[in-house]
N, C-alpha and C. Protein backbone atom coordinates (compact mmCIF):
# COMPACT_ATOMS: atom_id res chain seq x y z
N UNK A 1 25.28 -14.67 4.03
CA UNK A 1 24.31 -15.48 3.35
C UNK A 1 24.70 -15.52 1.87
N UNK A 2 25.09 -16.57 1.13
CA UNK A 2 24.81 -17.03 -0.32
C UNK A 2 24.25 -17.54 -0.60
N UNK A 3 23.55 -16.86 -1.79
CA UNK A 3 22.44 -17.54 -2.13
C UNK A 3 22.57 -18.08 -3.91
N UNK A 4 21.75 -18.68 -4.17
CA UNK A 4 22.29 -19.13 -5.41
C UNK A 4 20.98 -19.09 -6.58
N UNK A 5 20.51 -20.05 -6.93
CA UNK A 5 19.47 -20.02 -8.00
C UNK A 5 18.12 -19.16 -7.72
N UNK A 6 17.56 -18.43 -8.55
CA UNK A 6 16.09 -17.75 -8.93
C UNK A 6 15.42 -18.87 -9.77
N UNK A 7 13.94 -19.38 -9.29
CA UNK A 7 13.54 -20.61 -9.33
C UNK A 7 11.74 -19.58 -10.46
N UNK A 8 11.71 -20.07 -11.09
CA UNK A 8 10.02 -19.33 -11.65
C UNK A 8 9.23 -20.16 -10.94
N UNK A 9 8.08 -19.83 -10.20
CA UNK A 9 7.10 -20.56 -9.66
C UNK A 9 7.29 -21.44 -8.06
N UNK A 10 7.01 -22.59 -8.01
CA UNK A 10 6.66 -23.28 -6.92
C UNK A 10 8.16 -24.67 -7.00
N UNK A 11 8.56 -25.07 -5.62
CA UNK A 11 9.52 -26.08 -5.68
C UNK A 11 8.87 -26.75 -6.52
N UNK A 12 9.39 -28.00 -7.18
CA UNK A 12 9.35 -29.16 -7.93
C UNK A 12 8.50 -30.10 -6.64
N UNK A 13 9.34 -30.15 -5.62
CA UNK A 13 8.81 -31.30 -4.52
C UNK A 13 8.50 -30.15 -3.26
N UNK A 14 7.18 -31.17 -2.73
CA UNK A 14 6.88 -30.29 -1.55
C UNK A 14 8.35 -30.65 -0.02
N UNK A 15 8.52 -31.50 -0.61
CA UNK A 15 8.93 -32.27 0.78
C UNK A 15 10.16 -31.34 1.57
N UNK A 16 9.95 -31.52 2.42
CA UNK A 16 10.87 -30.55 3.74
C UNK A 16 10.00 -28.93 3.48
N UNK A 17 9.30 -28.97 3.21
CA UNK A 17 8.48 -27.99 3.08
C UNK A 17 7.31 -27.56 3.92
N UNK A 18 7.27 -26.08 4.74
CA UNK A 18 6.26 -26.48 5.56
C UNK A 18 4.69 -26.42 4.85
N UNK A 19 3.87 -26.72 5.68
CA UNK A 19 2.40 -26.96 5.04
C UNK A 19 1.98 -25.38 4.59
N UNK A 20 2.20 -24.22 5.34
CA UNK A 20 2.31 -23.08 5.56
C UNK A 20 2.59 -22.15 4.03
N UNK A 21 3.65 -22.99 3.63
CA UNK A 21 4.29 -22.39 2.73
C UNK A 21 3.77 -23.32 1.29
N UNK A 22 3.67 -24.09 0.98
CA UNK A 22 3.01 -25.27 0.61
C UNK A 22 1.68 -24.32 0.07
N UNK A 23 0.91 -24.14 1.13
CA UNK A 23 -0.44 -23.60 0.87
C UNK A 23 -0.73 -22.06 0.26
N UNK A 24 0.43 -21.24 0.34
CA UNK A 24 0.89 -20.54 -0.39
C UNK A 24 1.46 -20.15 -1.74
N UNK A 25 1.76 -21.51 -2.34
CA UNK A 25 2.12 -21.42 -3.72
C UNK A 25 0.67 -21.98 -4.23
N UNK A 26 -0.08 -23.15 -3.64
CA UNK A 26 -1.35 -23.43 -4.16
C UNK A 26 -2.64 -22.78 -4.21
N UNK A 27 -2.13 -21.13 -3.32
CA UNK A 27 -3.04 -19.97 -3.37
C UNK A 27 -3.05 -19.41 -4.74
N UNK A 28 -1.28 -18.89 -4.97
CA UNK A 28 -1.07 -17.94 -6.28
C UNK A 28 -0.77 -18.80 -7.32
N UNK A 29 -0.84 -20.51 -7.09
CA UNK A 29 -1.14 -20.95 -8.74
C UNK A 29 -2.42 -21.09 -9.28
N UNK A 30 -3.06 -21.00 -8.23
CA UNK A 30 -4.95 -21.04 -8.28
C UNK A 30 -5.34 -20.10 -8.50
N UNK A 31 -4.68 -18.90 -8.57
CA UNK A 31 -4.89 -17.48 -9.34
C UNK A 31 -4.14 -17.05 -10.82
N UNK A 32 -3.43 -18.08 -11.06
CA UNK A 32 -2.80 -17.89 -12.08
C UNK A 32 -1.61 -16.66 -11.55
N UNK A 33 -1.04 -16.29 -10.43
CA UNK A 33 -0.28 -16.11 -10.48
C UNK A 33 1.57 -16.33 -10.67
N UNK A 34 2.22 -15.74 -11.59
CA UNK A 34 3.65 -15.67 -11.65
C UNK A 34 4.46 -15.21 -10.75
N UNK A 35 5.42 -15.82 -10.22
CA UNK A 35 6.34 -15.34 -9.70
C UNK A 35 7.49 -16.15 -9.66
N UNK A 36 8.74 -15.13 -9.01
CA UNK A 36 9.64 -15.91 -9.22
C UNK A 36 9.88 -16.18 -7.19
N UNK A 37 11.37 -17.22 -7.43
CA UNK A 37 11.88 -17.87 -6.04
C UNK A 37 12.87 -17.97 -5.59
N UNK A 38 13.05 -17.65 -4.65
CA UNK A 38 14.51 -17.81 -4.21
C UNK A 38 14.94 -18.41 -2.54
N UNK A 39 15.16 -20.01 -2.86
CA UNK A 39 15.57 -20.29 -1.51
C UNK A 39 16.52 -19.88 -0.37
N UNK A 40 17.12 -19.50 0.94
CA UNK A 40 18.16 -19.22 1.26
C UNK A 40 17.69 -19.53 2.70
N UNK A 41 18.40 -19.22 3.31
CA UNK A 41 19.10 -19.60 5.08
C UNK A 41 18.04 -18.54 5.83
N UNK A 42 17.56 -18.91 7.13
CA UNK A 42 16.56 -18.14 7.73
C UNK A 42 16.77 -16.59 7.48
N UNK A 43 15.73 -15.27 7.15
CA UNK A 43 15.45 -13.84 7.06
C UNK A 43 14.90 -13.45 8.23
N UNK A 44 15.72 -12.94 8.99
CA UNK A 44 14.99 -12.71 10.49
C UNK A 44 14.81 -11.22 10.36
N UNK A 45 15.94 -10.31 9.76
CA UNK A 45 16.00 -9.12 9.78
C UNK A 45 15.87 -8.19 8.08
N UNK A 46 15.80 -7.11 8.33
CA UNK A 46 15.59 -6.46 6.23
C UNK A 46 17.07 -6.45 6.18
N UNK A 47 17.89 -6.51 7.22
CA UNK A 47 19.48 -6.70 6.38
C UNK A 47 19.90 -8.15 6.35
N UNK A 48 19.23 -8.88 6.56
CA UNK A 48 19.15 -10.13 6.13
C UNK A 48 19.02 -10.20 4.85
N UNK A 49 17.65 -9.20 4.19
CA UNK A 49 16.82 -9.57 3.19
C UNK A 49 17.83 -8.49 1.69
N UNK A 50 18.51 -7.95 2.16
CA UNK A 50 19.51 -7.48 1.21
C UNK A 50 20.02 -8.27 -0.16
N UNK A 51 20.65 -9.14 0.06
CA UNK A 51 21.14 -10.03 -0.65
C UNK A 51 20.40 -10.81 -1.88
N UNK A 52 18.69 -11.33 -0.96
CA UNK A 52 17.69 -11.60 -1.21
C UNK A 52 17.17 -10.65 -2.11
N UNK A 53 17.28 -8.79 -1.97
CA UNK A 53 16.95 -8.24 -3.07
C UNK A 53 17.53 -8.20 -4.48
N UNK A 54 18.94 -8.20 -4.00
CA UNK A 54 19.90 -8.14 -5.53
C UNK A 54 19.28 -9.57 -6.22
N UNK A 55 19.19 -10.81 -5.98
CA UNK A 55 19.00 -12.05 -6.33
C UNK A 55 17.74 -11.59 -7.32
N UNK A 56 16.48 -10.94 -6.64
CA UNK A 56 15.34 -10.89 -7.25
C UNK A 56 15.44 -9.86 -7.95
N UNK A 57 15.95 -8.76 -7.63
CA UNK A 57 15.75 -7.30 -8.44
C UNK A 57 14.40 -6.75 -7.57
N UNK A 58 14.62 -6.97 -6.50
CA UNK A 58 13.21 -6.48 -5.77
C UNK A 58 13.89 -6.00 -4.43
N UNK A 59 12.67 -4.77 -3.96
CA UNK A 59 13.18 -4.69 -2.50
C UNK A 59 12.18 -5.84 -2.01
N UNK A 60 12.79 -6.06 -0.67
CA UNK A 60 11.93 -7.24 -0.11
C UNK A 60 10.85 -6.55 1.11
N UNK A 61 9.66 -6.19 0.80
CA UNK A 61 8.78 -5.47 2.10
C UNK A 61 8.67 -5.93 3.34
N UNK A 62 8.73 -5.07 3.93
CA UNK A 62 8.28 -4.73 5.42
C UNK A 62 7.26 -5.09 5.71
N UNK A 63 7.06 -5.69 6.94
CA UNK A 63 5.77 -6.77 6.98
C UNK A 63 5.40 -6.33 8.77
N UNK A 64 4.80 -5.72 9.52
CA UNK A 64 4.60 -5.20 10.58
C UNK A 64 3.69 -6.01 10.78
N UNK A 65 3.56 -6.79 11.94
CA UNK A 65 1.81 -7.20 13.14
C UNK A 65 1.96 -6.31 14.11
N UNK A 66 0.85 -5.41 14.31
CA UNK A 66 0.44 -4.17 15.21
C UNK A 66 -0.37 -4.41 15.59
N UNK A 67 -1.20 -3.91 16.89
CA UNK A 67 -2.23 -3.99 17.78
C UNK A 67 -2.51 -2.94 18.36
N UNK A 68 -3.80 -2.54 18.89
CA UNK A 68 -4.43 -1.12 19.30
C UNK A 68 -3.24 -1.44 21.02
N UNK A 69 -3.53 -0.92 21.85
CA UNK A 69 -3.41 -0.39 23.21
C UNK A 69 -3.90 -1.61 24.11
N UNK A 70 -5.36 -2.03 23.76
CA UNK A 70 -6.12 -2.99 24.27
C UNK A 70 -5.87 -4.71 23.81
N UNK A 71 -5.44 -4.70 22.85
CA UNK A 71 -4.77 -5.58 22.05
C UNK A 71 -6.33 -6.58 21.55
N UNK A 72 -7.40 -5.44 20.82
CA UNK A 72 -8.52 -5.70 20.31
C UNK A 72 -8.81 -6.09 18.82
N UNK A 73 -7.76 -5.12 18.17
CA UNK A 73 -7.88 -4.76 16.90
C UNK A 73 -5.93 -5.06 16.44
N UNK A 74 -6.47 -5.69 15.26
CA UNK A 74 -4.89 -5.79 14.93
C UNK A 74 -4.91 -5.64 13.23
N UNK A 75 -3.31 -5.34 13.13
CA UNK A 75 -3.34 -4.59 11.71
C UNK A 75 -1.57 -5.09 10.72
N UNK A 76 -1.60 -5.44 9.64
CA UNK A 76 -0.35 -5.78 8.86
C UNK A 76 -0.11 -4.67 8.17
N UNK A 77 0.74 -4.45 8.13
CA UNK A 77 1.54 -3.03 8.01
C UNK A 77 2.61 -3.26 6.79
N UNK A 78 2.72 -2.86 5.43
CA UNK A 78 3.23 -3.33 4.64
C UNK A 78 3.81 -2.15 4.01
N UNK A 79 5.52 -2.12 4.17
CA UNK A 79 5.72 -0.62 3.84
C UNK A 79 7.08 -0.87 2.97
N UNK A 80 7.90 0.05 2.84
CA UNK A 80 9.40 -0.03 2.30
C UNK A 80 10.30 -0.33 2.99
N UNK A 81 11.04 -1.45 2.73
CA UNK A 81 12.05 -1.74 3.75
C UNK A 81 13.00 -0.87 4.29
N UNK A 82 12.82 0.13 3.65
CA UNK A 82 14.22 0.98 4.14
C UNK A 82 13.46 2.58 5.01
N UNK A 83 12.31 2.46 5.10
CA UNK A 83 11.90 3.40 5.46
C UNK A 83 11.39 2.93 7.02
N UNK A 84 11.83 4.28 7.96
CA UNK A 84 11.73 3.42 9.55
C UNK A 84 10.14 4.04 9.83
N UNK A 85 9.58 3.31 10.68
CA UNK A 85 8.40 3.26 11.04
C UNK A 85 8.10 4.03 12.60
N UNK A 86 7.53 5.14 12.33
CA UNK A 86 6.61 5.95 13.04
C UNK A 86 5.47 5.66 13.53
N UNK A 87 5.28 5.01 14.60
CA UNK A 87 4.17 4.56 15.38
C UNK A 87 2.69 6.04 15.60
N UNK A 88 3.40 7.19 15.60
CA UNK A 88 2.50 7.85 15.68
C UNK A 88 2.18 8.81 14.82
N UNK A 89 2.80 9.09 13.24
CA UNK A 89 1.99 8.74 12.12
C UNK A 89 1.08 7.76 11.72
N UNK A 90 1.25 6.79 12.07
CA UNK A 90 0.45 5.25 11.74
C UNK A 90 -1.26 5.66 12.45
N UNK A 91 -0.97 5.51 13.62
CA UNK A 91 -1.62 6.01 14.55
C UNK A 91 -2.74 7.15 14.23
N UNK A 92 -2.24 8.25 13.68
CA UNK A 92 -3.26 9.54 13.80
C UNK A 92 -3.77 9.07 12.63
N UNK A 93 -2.86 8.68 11.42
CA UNK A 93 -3.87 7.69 10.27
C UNK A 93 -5.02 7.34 10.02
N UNK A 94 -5.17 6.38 11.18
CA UNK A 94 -5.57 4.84 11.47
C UNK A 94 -6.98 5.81 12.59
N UNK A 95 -6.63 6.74 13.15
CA UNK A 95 -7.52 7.19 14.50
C UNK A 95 -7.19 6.03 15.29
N UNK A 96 -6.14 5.86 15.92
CA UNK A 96 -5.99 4.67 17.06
C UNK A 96 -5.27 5.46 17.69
N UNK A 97 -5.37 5.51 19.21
CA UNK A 97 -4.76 6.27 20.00
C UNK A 97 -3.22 5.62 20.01
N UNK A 98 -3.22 4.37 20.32
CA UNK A 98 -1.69 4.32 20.53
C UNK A 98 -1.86 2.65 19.61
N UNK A 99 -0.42 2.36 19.10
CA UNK A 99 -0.44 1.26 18.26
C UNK A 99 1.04 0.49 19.05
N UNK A 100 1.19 -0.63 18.61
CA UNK A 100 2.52 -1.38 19.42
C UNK A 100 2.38 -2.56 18.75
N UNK A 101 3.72 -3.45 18.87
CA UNK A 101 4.02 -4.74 18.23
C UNK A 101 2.95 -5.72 18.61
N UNK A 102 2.33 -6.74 17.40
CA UNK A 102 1.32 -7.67 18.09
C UNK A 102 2.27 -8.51 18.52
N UNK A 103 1.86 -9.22 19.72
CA UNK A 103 2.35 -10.45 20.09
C UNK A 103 2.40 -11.92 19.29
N UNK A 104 3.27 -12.32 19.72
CA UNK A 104 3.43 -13.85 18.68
C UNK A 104 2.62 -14.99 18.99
N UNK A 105 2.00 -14.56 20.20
CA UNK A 105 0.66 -15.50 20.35
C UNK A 105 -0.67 -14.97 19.22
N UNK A 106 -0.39 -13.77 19.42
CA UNK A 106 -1.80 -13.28 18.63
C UNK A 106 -1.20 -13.31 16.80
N UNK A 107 -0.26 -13.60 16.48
CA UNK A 107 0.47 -13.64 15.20
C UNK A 107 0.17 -14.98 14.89
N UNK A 108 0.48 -15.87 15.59
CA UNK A 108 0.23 -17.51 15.14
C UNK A 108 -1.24 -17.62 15.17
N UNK A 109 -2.20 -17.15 16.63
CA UNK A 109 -3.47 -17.27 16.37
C UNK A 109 -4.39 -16.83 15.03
N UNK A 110 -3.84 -15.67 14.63
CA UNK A 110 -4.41 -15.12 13.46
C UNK A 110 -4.14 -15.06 11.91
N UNK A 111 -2.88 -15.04 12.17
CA UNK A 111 -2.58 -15.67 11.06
C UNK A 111 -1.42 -16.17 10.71
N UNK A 112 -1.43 -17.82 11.50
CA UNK A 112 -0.37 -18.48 11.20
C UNK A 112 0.42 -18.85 11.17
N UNK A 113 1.66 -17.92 11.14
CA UNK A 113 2.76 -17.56 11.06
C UNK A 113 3.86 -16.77 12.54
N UNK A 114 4.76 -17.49 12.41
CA UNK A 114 5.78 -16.77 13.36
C UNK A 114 6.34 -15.37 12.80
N UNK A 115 7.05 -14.66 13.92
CA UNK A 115 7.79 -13.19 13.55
C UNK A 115 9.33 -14.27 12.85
N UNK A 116 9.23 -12.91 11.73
CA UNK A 116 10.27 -13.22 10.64
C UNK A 116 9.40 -13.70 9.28
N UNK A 117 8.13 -14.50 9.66
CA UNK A 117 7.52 -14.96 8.45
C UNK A 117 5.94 -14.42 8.24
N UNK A 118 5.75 -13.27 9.00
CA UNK A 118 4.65 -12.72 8.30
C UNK A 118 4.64 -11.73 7.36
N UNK A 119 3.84 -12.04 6.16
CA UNK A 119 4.05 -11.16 5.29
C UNK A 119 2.27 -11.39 4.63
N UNK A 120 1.95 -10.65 3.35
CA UNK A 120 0.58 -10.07 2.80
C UNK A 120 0.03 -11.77 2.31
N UNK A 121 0.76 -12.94 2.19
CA UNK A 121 0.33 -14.27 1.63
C UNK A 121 -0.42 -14.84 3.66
N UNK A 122 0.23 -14.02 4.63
CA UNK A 122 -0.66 -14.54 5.70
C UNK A 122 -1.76 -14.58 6.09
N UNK A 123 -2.42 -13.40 5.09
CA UNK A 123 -3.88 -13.33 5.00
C UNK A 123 -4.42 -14.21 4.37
N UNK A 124 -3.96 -15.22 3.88
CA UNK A 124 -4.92 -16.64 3.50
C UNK A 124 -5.30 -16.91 4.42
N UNK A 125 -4.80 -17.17 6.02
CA UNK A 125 -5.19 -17.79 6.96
C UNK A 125 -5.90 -17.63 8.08
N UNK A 126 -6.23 -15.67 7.55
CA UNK A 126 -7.07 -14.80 8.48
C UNK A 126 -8.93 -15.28 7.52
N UNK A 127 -9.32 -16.48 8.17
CA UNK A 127 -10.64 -16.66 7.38
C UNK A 127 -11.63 -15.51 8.14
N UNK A 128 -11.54 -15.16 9.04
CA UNK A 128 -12.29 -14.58 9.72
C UNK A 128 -12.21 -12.81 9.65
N UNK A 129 -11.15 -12.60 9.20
CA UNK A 129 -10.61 -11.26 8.13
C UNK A 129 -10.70 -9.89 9.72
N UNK A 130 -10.16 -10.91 10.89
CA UNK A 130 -9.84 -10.02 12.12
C UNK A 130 -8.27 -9.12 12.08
N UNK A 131 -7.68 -9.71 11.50
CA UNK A 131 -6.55 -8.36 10.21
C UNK A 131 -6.60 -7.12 9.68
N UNK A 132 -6.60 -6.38 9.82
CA UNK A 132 -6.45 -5.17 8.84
C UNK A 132 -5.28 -4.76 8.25
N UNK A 133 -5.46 -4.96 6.72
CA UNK A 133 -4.66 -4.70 5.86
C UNK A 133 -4.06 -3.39 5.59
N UNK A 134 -3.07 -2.88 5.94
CA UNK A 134 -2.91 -1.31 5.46
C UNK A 134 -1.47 -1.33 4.92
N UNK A 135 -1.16 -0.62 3.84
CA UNK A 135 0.07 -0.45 2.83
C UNK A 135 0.17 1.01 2.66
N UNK A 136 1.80 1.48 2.54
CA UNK A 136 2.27 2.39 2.99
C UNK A 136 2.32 2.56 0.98
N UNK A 137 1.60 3.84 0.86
CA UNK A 137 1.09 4.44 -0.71
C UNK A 137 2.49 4.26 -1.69
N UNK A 138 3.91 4.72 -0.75
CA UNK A 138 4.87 4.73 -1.18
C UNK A 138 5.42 3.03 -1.99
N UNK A 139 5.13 1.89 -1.29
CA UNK A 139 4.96 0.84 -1.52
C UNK A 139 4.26 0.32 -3.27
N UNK A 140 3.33 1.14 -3.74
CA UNK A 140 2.66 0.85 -4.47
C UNK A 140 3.10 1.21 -5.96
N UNK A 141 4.18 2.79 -5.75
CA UNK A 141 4.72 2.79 -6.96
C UNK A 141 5.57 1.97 -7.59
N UNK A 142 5.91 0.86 -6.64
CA UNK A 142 6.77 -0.34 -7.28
C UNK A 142 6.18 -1.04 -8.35
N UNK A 143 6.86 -1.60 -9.17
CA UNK A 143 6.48 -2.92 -10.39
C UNK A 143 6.33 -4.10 -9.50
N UNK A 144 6.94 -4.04 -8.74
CA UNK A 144 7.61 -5.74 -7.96
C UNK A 144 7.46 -5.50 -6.55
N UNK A 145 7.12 -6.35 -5.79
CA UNK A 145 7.66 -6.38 -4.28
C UNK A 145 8.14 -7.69 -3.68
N UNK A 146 8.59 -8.01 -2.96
CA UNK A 146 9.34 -8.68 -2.19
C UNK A 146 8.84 -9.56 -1.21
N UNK A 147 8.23 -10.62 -0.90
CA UNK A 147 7.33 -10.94 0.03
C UNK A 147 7.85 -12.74 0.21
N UNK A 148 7.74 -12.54 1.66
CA UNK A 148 8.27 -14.75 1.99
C UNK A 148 6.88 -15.31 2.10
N UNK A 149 6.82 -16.14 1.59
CA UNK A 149 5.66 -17.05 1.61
C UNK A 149 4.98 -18.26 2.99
N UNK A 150 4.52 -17.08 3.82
CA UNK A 150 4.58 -17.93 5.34
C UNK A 150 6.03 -18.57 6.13
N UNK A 151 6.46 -18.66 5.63
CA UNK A 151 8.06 -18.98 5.88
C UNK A 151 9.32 -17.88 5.47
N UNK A 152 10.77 -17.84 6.17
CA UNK A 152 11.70 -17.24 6.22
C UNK A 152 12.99 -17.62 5.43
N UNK A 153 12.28 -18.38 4.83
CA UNK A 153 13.61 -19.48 4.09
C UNK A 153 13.22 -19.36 2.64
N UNK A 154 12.36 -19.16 1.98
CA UNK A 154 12.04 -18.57 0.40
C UNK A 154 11.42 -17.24 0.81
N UNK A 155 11.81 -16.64 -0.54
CA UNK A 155 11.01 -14.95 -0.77
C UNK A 155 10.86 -15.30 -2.01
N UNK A 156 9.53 -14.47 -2.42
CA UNK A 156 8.99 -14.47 -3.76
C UNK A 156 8.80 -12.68 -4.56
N UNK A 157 8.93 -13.08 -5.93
CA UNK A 157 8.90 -11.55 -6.28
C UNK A 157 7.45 -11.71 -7.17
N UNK A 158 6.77 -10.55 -6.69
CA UNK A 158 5.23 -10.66 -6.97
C UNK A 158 4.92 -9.47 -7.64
N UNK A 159 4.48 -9.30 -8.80
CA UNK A 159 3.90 -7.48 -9.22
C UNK A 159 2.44 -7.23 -8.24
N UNK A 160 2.99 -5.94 -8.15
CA UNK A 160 2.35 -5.26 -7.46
C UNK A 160 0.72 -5.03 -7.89
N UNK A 161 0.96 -5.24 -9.35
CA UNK A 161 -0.66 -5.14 -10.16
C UNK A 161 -1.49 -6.51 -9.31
N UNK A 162 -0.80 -7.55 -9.45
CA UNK A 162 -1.58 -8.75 -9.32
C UNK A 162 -1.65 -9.00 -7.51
N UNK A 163 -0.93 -8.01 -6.65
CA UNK A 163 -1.19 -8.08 -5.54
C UNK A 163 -2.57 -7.46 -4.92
N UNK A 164 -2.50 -6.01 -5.51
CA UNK A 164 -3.90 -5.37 -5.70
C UNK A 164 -5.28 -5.77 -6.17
N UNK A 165 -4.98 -6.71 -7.20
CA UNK A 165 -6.16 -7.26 -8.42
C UNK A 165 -6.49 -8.66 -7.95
N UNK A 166 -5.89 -9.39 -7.53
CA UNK A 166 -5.82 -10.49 -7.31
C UNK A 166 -5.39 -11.28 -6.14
N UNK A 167 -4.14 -10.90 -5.55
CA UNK A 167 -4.31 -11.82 -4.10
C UNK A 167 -4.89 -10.86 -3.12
N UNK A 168 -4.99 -9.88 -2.59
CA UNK A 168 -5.54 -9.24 -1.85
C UNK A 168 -6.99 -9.55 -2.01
N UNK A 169 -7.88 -9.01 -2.62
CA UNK A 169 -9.28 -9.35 -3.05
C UNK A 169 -9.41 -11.38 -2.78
N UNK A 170 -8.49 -11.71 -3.25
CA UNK A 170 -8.97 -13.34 -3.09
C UNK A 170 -8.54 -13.73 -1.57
N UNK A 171 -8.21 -13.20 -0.57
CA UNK A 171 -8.25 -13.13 0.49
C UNK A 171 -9.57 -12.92 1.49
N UNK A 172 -10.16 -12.08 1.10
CA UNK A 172 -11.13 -11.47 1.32
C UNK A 172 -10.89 -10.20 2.19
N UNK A 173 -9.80 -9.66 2.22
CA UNK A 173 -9.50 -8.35 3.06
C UNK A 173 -9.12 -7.21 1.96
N UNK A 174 -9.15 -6.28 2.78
CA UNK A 174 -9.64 -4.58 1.95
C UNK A 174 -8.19 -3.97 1.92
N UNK A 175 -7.40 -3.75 1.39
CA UNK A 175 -6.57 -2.86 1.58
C UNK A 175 -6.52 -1.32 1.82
N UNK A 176 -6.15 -1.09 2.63
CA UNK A 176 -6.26 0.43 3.46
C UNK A 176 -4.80 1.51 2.85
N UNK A 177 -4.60 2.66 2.44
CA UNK A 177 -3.59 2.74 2.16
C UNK A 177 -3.20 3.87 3.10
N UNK A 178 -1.50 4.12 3.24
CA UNK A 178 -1.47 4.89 4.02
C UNK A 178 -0.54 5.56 3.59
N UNK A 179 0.11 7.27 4.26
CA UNK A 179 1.35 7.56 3.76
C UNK A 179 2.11 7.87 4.78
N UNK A 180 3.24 6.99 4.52
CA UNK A 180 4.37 7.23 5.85
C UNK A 180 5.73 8.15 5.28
């Protein structure tokens, strides 16, 4: 993957753009949020998103859809990319007996988005706030994080202050924190 220009803010033109992503920059300019952009070729995997970090100066986060056992309760999981994920730390956390990947039916139903493109901007689309937000504590000592905007083809670099203060809260979901 080469990638080329760091863009401040939102494309110039929406066009070839999905609505998804679209509705995502008109979230964090309606908050007065800054950030920067960087277009590139589909991010399916975090060694995909490598390249994508040097570009920004950011790691790019880990973005988990999880579900209880019963597949009742579901949860976004927002951690360090480089750190591997323990289902049953999460778990004794959380008090959920057993946790597992949400399905991509229940990912599009809830919020939106396909696997590869969910990340913490998908909670615009959870109106009903059947999501639970939880972030891995380690995550938080960052300045910056790394996040695609409903889509796999831009990542945005967002401070972490204004994720806490401002898009989270204007979502209407709680952030839960956790330590993995």
């Amino acid at each position: 993957m080469t990638l080329h220009t760091v863009f401040k803010g939102r494309p110039r033109l929406a066009e070839n753009r999905k609505e998804a992503e679209v509705r995502t920059y008109d979230f964090l300019d309606g908050l007065g949020i800054e950030y920067l952009r960087i277009d590139h070729p589909p991010a399916m995997t975090m060694d995909d998103c490598q390249e994508i970090d040097t570009a920004l100066g950011v790691k790019m986060c880990k973005n988990l859809f999880l579900c209880n056992r019963q597949q009742t309760d579901f949860y976004l999981l927002l951690t360090d990319a480089d750190k591997k994920f323990q289902t049953k730390v999460l778990s004794e956390q959380l008090g959920v007996s057993r946790l597992s990947f949400g399905s991509e039916e229940d990912m599009v139903r809830l919020l939106g988005v396909t696997p590869g493109s969910v990340s913490v901007f998908s909670l615009i689309n959870d109106k009903d706030i059947k999501v639970r937000l939880i972030i891995d504590s380690d995550l938080l000592k960052n300045n910056y994080i790394g996040a695609h905007p409903c889509v796999n083809t831009s990542s945005l670099r967002i401070s972490v202050k204004d994720l806490m203060e401002k898009i989270i809260p204007s979502t209407g979901h709680f952030a839960e924190t956790v330590d993995l």
